[in-house]
Protein backbone atom coordinates (compact mmCIF):
# COMPACT_ATOMS: atom_id res chain seq x y z
CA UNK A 1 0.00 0.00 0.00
CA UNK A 2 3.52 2.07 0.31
CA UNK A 3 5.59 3.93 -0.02
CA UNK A 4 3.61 7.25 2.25
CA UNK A 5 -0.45 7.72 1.61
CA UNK A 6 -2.60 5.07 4.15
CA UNK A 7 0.43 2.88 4.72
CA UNK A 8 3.22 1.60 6.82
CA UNK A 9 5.27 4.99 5.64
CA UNK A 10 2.31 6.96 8.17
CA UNK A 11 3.82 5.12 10.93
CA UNK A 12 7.48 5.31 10.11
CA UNK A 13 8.10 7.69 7.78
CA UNK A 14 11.43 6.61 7.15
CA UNK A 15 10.55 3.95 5.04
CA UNK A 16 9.41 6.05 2.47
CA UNK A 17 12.03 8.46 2.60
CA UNK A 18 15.37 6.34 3.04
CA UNK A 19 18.21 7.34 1.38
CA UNK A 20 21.42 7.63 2.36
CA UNK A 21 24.70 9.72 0.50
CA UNK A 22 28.09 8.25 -0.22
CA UNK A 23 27.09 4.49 -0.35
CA UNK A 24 28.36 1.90 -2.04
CA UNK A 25 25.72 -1.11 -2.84
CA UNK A 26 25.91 -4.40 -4.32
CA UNK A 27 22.57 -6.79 -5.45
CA UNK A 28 22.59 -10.49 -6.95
CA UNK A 29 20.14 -12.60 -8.09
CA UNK A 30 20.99 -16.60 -7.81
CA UNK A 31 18.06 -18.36 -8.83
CA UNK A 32 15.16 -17.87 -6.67
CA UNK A 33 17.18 -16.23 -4.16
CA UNK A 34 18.10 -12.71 -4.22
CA UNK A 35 20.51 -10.96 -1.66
CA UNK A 36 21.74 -7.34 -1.44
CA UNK A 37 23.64 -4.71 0.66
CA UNK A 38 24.63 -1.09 1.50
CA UNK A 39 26.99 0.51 2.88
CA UNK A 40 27.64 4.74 3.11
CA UNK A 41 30.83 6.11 4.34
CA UNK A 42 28.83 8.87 5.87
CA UNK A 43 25.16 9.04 5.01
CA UNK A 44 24.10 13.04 4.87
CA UNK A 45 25.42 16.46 4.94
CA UNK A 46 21.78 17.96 5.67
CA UNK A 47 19.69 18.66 8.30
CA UNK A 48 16.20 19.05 9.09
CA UNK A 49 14.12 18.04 6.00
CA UNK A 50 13.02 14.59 6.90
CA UNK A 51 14.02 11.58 8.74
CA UNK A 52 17.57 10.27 6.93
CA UNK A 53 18.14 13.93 7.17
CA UNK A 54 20.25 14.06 10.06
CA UNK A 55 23.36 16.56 9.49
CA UNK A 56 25.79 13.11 9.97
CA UNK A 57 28.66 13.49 6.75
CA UNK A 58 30.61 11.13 8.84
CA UNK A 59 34.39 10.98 8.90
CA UNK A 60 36.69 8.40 7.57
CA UNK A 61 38.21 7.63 11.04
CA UNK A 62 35.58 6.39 13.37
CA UNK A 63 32.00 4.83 12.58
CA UNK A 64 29.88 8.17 13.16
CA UNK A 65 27.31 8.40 10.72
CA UNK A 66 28.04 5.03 9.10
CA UNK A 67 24.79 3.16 7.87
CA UNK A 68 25.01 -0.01 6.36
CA UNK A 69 21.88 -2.40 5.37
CA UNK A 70 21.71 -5.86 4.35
CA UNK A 71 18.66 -8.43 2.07
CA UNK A 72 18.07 -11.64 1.39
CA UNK A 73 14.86 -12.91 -0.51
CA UNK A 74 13.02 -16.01 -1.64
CA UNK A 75 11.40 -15.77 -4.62
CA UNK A 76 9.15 -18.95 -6.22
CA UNK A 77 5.00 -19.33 -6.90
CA UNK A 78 3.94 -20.45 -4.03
CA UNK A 79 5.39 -17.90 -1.85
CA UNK A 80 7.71 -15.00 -1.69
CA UNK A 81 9.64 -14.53 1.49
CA UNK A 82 11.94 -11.80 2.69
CA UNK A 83 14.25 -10.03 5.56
CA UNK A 84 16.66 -7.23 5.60
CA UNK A 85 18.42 -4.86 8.32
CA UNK A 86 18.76 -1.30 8.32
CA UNK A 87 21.39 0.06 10.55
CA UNK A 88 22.47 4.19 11.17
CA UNK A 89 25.48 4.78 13.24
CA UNK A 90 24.82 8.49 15.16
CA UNK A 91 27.58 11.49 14.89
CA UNK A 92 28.82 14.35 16.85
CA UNK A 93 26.65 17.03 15.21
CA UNK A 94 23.11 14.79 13.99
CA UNK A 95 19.42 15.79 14.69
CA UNK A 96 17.07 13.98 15.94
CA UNK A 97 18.65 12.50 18.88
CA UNK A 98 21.48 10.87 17.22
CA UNK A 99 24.07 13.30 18.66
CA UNK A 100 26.60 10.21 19.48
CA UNK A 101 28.91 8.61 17.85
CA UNK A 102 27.68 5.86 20.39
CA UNK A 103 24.02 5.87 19.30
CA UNK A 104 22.24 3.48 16.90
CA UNK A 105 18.89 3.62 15.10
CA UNK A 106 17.98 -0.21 14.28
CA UNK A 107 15.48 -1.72 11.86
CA UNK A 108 14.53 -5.06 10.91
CA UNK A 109 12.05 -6.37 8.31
CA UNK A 110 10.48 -9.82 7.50
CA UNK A 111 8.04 -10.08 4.99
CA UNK A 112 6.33 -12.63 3.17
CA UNK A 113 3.16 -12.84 0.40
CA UNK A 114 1.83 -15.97 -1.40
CA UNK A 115 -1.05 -16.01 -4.24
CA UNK A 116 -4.46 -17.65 -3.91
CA UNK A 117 -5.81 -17.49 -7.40
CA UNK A 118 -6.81 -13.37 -7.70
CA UNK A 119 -5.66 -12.73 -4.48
CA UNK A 120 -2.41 -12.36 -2.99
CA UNK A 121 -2.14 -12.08 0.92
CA UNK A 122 0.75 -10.74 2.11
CA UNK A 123 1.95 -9.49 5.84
CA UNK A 124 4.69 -8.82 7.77
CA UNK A 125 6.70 -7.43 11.17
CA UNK A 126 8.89 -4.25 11.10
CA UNK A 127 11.22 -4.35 14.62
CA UNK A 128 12.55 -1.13 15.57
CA UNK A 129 15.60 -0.16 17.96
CA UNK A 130 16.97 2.93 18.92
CA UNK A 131 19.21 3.45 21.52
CA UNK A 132 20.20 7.11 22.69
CA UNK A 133 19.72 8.90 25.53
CA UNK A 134 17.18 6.51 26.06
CA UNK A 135 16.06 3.44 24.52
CA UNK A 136 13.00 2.82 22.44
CA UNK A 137 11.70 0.11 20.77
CA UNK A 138 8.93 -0.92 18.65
CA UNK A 139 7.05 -3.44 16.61
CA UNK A 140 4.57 -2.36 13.48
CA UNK A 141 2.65 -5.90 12.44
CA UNK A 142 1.03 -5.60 8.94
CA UNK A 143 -1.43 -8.34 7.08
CA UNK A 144 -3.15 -7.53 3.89
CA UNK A 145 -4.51 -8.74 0.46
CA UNK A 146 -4.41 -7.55 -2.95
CA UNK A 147 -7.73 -8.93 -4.99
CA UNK A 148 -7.93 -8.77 -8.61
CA UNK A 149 -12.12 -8.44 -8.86
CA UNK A 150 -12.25 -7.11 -13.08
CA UNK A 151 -9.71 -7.54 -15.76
CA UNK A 152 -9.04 -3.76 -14.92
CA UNK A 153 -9.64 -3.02 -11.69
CA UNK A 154 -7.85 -3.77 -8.42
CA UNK A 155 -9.01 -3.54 -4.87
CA UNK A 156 -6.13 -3.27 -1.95
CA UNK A 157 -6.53 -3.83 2.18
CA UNK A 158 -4.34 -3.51 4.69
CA UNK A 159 -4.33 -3.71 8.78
CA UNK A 160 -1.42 -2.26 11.05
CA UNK A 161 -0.98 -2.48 14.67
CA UNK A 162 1.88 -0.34 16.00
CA UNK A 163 3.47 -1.45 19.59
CA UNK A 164 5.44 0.49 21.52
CA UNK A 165 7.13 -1.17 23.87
CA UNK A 166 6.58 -0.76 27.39
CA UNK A 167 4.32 2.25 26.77
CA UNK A 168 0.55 2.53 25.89
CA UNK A 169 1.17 5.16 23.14
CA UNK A 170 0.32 2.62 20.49
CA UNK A 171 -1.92 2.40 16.90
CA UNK A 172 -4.13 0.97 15.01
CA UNK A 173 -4.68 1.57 11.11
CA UNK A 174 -6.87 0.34 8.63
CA UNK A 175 -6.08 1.32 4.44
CA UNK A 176 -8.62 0.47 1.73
CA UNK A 177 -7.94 0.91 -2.05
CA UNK A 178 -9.66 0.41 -4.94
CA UNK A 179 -7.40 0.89 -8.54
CA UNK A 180 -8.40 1.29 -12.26
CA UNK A 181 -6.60 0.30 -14.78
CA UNK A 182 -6.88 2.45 -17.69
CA UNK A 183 -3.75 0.85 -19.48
CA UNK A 184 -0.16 -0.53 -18.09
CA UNK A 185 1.41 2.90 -17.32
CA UNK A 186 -1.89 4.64 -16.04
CA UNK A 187 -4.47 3.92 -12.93
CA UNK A 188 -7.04 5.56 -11.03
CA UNK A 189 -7.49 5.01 -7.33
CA UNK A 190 -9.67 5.88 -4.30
CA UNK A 191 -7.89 5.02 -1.36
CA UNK A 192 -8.79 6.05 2.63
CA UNK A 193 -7.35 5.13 5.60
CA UNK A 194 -8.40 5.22 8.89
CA UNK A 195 -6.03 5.24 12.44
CA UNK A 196 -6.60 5.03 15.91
CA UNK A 197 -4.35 6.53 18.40
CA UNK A 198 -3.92 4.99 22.13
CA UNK A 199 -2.16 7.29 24.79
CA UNK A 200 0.20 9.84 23.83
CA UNK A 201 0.63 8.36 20.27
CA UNK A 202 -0.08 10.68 17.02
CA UNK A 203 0.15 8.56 14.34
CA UNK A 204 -1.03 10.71 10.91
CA UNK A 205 -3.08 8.55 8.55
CA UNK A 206 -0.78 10.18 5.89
CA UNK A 207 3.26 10.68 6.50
CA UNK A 208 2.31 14.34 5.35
CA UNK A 209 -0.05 14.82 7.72
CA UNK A 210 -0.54 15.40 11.64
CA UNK A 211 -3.08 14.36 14.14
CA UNK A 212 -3.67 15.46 17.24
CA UNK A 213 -2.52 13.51 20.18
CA UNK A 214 -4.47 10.36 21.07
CA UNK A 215 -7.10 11.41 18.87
CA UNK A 216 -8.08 9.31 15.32
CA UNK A 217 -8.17 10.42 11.93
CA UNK A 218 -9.89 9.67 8.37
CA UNK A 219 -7.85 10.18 5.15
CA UNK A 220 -9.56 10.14 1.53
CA UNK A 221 -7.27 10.66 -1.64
CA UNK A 222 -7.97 10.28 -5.13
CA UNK A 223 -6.03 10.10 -8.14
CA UNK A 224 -4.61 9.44 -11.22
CA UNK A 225 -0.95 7.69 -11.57
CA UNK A 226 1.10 7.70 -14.75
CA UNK A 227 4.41 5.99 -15.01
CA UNK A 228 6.94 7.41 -17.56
């Protein structure tokens, strides 16, 4: 349902929106398995304009503001299974609490789908670590299918529960889609999304967006996608 609009990205909005400078990255495909990694020598130079944007160039001499990531996936028709790491080394002069060489942000991913005729189920587990000042950790659980109803049309659904750990500030979201085909490079969509906050959380049903705290929200969108 990614990468930002009623989807995992409202909850994390890294995942839309990582990037990292200076990297070197390498990705094979042996058969039905497929493995890949990153790694950047410093992974910014900028500050304040999103979440990878943390003001950490890095240095060649110590592991501030190194980021390095790692994939391996399963690819056959039954099933498609995958996991991969994300790891961002903090720096003397970061944002968003990463203000030590000595810090980590942490992320881990397994994934899977399989196909049931016209629909394809798929779900998942994102596990999140960040140690600073303090530590924080968290688990976003996904499960959703993709059903093929028409020749041309599509219709999408996906469930998230977000868990913080050891703190009631958690969330609940629910993303519906419906897609029109028009040809292969264009598509029409309605999609909404609805989220329910729990204590002090303020989870936006859009990565855009905000929502006040503990209170829910309803998103709408509709548009038209062409692909160059």
């Amino acid at each position: 349902m990614g990468p930002s609009l009623h989807s995992i990205g409202s909850i994390d909005p890294y995942i839309p929106a990582a990037l990292s400078d200076n990297a070197l990255g390498y990705l094979g495909t042996f058969g039905n398995v497929a493995v890949g990694a990153t790694y950047s020598f410093g992974r910014d130079v900028m500050a304040g304009v999103g979440p990878t944007a943390t003001n950490c160039p890095g240095d060649a001499s110590s592991q501030a503001c190194k980021q390095w990531s790692a994939m391996a996936k399963y690819t056959s028709k039954a099933f498609n299974v995958a996991i991969s790491r994300d790891v961002m080394n903090g720096g003397p002069n970061a944002t968003l609490g990463l203000n030590n060489p000595n810090y980590r942000d942490r992320r881990t991913l397994l994934s899977g789908s399989t196909q049931m005729d016209a629909v394809r189920l798929f779900g998942g587990v994102l596990h999140r670590e960040r140690s600073t000042a303090t530590e924080f950790r968290s688990d976003i659980a996904y499960l959703g299918a993709s059903y093929g109803f028409a020749p041309s049309w599509t219709m999408d659904a996906e469930i998230y529960r977000y868990d913080v750990k050891g703190s009631p500030n958690d969330a609940k979201m629910l993303a519906l889609r419906i897609s029109h085909a028009f040809s292969p490079r264009t598509v029409a969509y309605i999609s909404s999304g609805y989220v329910r906050n729990s204590g002090a959380a303020a989870v936006s049903v859009s990565a855009a967006s905000t929502v006040g705290v503990g209170m829910n929200q309803l998103g709408l969108a509709v548009g038209l996608r062409h692909s160059f």
